[in-house]
PDB file of N, CA and C in Angstrom:
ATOM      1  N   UNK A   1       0.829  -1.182   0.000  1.00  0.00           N
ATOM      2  CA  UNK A   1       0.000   0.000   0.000  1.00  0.00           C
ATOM      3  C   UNK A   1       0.881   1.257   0.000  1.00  0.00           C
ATOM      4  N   UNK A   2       1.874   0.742   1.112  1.00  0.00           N
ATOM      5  CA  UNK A   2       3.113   2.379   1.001  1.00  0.00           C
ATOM      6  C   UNK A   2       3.693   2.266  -0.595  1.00  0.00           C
ATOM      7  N   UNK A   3       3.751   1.832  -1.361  1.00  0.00           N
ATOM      8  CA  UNK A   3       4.368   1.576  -2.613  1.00  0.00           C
ATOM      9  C   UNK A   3       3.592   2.303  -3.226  1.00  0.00           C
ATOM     10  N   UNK A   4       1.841   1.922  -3.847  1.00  0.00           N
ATOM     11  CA  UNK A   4       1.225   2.405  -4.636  1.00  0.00           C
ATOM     12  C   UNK A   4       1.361   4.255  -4.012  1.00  0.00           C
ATOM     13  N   UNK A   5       0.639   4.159  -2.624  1.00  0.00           N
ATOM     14  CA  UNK A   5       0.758   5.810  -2.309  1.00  0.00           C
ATOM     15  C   UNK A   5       2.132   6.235  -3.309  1.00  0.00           C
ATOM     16  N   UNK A   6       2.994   6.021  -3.145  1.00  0.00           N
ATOM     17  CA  UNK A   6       4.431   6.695  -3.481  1.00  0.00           C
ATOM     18  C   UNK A   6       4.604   6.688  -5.186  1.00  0.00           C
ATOM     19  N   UNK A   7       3.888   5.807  -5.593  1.00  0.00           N
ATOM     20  CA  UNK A   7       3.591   5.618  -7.125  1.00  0.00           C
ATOM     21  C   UNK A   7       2.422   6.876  -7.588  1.00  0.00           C
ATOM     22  N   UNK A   8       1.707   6.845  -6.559  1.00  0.00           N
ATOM     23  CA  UNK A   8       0.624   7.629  -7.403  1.00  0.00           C
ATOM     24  C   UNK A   8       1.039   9.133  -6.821  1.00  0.00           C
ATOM     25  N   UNK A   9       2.056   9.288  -5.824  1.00  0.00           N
ATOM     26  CA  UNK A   9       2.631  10.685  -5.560  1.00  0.00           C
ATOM     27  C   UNK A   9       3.369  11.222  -6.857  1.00  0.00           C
ATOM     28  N   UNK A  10       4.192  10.381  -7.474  1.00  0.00           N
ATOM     29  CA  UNK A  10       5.193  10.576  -8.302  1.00  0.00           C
ATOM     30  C   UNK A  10       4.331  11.259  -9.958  1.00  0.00           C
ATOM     31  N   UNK A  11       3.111   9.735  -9.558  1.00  0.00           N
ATOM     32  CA  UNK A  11       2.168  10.622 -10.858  1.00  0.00           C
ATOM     33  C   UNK A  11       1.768  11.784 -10.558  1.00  0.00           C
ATOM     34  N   UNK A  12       1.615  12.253  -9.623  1.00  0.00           N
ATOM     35  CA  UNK A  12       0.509  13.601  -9.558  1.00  0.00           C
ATOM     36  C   UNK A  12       1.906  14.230  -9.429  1.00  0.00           C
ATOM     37  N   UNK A  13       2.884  14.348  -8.724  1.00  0.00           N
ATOM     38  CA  UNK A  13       3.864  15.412  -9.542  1.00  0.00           C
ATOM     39  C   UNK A  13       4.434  15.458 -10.448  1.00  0.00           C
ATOM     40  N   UNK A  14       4.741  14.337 -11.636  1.00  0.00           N
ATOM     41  CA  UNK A  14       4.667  14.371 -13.258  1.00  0.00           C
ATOM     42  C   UNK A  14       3.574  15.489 -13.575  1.00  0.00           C
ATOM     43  N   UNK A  15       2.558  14.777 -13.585  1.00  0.00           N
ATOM     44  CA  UNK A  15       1.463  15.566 -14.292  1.00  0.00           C
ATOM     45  C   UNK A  15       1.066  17.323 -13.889  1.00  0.00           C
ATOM     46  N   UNK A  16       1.936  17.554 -12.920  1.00  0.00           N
ATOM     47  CA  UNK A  16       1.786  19.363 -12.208  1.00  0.00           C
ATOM     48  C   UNK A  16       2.713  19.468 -12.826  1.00  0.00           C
ATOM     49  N   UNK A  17       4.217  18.946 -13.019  1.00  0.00           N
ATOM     50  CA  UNK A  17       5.413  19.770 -13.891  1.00  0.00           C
ATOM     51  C   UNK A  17       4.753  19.425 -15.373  1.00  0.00           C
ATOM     52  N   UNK A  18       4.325  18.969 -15.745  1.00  0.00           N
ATOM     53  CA  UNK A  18       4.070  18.440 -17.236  1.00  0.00           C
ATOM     54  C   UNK A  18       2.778  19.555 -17.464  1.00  0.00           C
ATOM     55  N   UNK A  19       1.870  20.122 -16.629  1.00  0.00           N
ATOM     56  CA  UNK A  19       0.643  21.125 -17.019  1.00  0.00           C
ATOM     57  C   UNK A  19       1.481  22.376 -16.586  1.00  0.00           C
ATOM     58  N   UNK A  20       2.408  22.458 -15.901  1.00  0.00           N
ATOM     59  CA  UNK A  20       3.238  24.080 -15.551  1.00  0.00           C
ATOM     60  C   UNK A  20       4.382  24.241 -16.747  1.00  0.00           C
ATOM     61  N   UNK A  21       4.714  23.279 -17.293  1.00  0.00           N
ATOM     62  CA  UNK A  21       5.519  22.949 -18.698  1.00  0.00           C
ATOM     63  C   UNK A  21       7.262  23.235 -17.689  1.00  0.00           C
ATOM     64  N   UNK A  22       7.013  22.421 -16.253  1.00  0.00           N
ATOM     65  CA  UNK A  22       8.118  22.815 -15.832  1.00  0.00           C
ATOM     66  C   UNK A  22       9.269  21.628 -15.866  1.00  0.00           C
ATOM     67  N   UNK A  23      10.301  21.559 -16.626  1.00  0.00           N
ATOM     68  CA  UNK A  23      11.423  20.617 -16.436  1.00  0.00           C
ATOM     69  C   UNK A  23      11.930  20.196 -15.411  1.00  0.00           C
ATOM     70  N   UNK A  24      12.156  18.885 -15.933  1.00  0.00           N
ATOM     71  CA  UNK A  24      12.727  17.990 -14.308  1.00  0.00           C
ATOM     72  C   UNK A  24      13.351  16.636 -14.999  1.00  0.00           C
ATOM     73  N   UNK A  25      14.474  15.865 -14.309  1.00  0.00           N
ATOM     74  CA  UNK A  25      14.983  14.637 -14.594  1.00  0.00           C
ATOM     75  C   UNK A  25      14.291  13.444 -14.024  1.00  0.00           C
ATOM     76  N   UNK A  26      14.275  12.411 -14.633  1.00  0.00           N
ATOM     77  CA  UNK A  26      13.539  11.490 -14.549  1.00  0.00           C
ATOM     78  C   UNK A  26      14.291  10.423 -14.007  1.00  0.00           C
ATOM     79  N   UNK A  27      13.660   9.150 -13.815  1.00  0.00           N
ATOM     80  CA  UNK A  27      15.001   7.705 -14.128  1.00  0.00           C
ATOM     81  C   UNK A  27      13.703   7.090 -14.777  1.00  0.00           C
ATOM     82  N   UNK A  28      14.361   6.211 -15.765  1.00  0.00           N
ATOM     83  CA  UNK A  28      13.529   5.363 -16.271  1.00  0.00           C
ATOM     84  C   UNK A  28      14.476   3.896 -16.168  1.00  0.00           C
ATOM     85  N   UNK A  29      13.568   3.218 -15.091  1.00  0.00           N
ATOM     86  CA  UNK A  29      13.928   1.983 -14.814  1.00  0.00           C
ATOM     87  C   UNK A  29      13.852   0.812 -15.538  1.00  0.00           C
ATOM     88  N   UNK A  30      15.330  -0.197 -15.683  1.00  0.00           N
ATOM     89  CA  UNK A  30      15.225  -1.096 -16.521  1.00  0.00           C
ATOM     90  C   UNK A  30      14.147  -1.989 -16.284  1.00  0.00           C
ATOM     91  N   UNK A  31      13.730  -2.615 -17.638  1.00  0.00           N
ATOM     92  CA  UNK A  31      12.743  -3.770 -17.962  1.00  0.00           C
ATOM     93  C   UNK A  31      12.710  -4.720 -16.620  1.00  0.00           C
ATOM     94  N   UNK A  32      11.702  -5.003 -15.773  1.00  0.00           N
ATOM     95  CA  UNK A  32      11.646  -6.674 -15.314  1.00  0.00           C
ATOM     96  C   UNK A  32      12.541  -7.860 -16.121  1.00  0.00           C
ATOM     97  N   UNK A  33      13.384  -8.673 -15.842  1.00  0.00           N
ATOM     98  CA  UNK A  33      13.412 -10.133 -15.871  1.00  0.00           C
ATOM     99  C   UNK A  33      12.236 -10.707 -16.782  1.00  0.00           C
ATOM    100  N   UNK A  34      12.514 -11.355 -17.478  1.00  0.00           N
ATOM    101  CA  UNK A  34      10.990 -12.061 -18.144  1.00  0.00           C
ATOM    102  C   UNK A  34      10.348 -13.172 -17.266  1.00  0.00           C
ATOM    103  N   UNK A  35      11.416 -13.529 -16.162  1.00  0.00           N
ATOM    104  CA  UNK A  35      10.616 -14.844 -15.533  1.00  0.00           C
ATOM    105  C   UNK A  35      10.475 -14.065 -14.175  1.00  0.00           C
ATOM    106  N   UNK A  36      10.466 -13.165 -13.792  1.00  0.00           N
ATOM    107  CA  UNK A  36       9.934 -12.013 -13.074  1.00  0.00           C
ATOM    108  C   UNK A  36       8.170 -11.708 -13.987  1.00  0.00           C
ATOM    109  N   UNK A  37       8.338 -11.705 -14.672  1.00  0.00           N
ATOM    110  CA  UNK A  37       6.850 -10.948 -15.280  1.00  0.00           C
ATOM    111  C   UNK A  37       5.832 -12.270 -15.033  1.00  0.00           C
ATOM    112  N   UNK A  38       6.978 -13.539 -15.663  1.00  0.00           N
ATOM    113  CA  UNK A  38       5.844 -14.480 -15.781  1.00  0.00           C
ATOM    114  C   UNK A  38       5.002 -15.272 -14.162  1.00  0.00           C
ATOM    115  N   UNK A  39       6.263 -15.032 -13.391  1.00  0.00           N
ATOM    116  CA  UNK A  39       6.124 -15.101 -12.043  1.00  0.00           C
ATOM    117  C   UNK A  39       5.085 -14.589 -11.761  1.00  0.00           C
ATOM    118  N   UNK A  40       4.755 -13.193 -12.040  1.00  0.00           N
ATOM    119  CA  UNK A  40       3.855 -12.298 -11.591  1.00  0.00           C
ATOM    120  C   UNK A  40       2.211 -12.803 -12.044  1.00  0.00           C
ATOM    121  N   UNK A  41       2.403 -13.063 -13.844  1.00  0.00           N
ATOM    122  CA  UNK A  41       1.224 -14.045 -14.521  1.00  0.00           C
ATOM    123  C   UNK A  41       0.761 -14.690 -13.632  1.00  0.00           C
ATOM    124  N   UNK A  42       1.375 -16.045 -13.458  1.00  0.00           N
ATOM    125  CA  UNK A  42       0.836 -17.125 -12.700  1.00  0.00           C
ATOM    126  C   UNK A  42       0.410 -16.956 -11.079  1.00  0.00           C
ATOM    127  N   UNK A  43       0.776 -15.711 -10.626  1.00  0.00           N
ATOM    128  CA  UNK A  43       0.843 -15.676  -9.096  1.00  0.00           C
ATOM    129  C   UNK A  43      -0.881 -14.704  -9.041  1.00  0.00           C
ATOM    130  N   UNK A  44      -1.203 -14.030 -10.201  1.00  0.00           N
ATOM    131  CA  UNK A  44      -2.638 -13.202 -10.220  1.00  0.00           C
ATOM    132  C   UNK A  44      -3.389 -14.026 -10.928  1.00  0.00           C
ATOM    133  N   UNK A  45      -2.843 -15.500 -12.048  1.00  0.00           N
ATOM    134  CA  UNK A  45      -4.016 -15.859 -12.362  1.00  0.00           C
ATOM    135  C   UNK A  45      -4.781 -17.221 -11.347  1.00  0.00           C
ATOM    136  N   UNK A  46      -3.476 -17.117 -10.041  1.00  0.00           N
ATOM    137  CA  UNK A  46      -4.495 -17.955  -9.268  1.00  0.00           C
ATOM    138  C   UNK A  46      -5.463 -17.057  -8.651  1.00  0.00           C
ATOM    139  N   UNK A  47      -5.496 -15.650  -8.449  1.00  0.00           N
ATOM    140  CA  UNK A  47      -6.898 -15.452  -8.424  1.00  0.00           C
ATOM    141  C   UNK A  47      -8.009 -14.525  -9.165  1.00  0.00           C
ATOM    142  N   UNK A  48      -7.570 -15.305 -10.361  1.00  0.00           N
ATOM    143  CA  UNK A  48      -8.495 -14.663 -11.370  1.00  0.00           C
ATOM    144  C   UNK A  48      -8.170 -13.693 -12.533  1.00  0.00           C
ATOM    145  N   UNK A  49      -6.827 -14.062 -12.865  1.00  0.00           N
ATOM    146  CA  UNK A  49      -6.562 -12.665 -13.791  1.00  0.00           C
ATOM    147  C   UNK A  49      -5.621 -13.534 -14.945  1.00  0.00           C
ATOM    148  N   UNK A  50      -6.077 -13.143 -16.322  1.00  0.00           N
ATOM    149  CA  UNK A  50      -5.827 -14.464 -17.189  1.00  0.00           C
ATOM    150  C   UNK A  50      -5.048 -13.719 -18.354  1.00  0.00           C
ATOM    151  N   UNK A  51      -4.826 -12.414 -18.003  1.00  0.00           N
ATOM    152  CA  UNK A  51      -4.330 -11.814 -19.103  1.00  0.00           C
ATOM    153  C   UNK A  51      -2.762 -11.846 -19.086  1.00  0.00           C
ATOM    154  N   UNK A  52      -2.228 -11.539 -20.223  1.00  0.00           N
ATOM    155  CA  UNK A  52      -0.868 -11.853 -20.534  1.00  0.00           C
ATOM    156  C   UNK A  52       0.048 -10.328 -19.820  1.00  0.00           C
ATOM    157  N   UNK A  53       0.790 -10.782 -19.013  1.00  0.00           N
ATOM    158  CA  UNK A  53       1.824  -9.225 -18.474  1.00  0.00           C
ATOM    159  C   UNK A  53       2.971  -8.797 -20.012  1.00  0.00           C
ATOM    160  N   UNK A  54       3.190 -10.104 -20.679  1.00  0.00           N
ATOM    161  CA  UNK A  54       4.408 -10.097 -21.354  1.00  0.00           C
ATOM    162  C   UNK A  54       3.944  -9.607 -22.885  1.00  0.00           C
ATOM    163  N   UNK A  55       5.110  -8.894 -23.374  1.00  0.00           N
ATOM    164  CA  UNK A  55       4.740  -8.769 -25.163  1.00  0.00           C
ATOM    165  C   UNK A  55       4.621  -6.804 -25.083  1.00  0.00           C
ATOM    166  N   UNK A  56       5.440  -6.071 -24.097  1.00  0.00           N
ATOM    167  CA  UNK A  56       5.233  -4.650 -23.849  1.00  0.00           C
ATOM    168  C   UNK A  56       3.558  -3.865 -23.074  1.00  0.00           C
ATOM    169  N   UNK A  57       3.807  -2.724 -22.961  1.00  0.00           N
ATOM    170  CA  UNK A  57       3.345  -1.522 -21.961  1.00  0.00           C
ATOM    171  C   UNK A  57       2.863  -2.619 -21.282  1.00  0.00           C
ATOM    172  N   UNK A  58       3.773  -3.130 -20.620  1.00  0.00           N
ATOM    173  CA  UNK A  58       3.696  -3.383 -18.940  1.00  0.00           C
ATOM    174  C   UNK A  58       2.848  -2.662 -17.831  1.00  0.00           C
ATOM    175  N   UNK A  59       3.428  -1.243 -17.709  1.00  0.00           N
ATOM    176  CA  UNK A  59       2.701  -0.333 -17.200  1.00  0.00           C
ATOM    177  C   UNK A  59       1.220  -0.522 -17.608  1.00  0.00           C
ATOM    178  N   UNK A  60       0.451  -0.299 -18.708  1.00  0.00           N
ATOM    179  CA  UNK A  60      -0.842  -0.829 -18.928  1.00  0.00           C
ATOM    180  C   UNK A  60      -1.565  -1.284 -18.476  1.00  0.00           C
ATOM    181  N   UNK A  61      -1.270  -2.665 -18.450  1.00  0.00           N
ATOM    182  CA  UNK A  61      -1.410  -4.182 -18.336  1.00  0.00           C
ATOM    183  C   UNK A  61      -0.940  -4.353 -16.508  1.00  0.00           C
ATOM    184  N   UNK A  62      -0.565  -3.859 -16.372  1.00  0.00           N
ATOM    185  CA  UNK A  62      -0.385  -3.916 -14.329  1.00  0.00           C
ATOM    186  C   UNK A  62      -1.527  -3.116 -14.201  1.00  0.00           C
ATOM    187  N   UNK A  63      -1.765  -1.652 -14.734  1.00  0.00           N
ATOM    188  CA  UNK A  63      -2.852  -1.128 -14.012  1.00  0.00           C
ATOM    189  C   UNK A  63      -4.141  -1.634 -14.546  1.00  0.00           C
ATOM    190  N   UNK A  64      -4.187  -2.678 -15.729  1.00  0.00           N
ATOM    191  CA  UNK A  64      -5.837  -3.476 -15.455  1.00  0.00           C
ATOM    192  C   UNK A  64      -5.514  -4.393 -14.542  1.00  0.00           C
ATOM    193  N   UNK A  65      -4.717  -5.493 -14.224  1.00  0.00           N
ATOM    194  CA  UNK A  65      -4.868  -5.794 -13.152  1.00  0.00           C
ATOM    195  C   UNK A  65      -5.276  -5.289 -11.798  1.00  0.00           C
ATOM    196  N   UNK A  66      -4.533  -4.311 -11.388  1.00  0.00           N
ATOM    197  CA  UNK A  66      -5.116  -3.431 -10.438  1.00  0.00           C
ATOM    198  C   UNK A  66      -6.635  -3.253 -10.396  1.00  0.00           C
ATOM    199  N   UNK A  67      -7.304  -2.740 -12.046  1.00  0.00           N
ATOM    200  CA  UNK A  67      -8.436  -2.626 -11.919  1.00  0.00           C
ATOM    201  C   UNK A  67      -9.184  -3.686 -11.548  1.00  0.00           C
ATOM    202  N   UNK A  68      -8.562  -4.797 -12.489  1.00  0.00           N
ATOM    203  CA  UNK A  68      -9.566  -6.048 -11.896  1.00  0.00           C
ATOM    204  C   UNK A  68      -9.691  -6.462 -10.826  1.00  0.00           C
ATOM    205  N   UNK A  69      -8.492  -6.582  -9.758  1.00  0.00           N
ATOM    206  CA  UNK A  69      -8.965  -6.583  -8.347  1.00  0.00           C
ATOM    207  C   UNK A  69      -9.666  -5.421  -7.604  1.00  0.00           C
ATOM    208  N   UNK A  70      -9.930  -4.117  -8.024  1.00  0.00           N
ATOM    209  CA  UNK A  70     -10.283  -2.863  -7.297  1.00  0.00           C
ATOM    210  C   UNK A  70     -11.454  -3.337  -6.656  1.00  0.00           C
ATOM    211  N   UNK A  71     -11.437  -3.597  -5.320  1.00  0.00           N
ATOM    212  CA  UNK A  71     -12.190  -3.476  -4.306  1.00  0.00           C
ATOM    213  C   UNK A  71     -12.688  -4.835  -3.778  1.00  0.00           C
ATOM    214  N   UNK A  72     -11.746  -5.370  -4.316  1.00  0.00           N
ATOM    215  CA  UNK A  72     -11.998  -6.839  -3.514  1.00  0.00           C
ATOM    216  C   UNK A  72     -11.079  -7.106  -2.424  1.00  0.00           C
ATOM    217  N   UNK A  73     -10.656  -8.198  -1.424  1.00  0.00           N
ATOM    218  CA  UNK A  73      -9.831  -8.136  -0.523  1.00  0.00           C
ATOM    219  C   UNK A  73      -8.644  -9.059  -1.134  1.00  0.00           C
TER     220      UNK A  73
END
């Protein structure tokens, strides 16, 4: 949960320098492992999530997962 907070901090200050057109440095972190991703596959489709992580926008494809669990326990 401390992770996502800190994820979705980072978005909402992207998106204030990006509408103030104000510059800033980034990191853009290397790719996952592929048996890291697939790890991840098999570990959400035991409960219920059948879609593929692998084949690019990762980013995407994590936040429908997210959606598909939103508000379950």
């Amino acid at each position: 949960m401390i992770e996502e907070m800190m994820l979705m901090a980072n978005v909402a200050v992207a998106r204030l320098f990006n509408e103030r057109k104000i510059e800033a440095l980034y990191r853009i972190h290397e790719a996952p492992a592929g048996d890291a991703i697939q790890d991840l596959e098999n570990y959400l489709a035991v409960f219920g999530f059948e879609s593929s992580l692998s084949g690019g926008k990762l980013q995407k494809k994590i936040g429908r997962a997210l959606e598909h669990f939103s508000g379950q326990p």
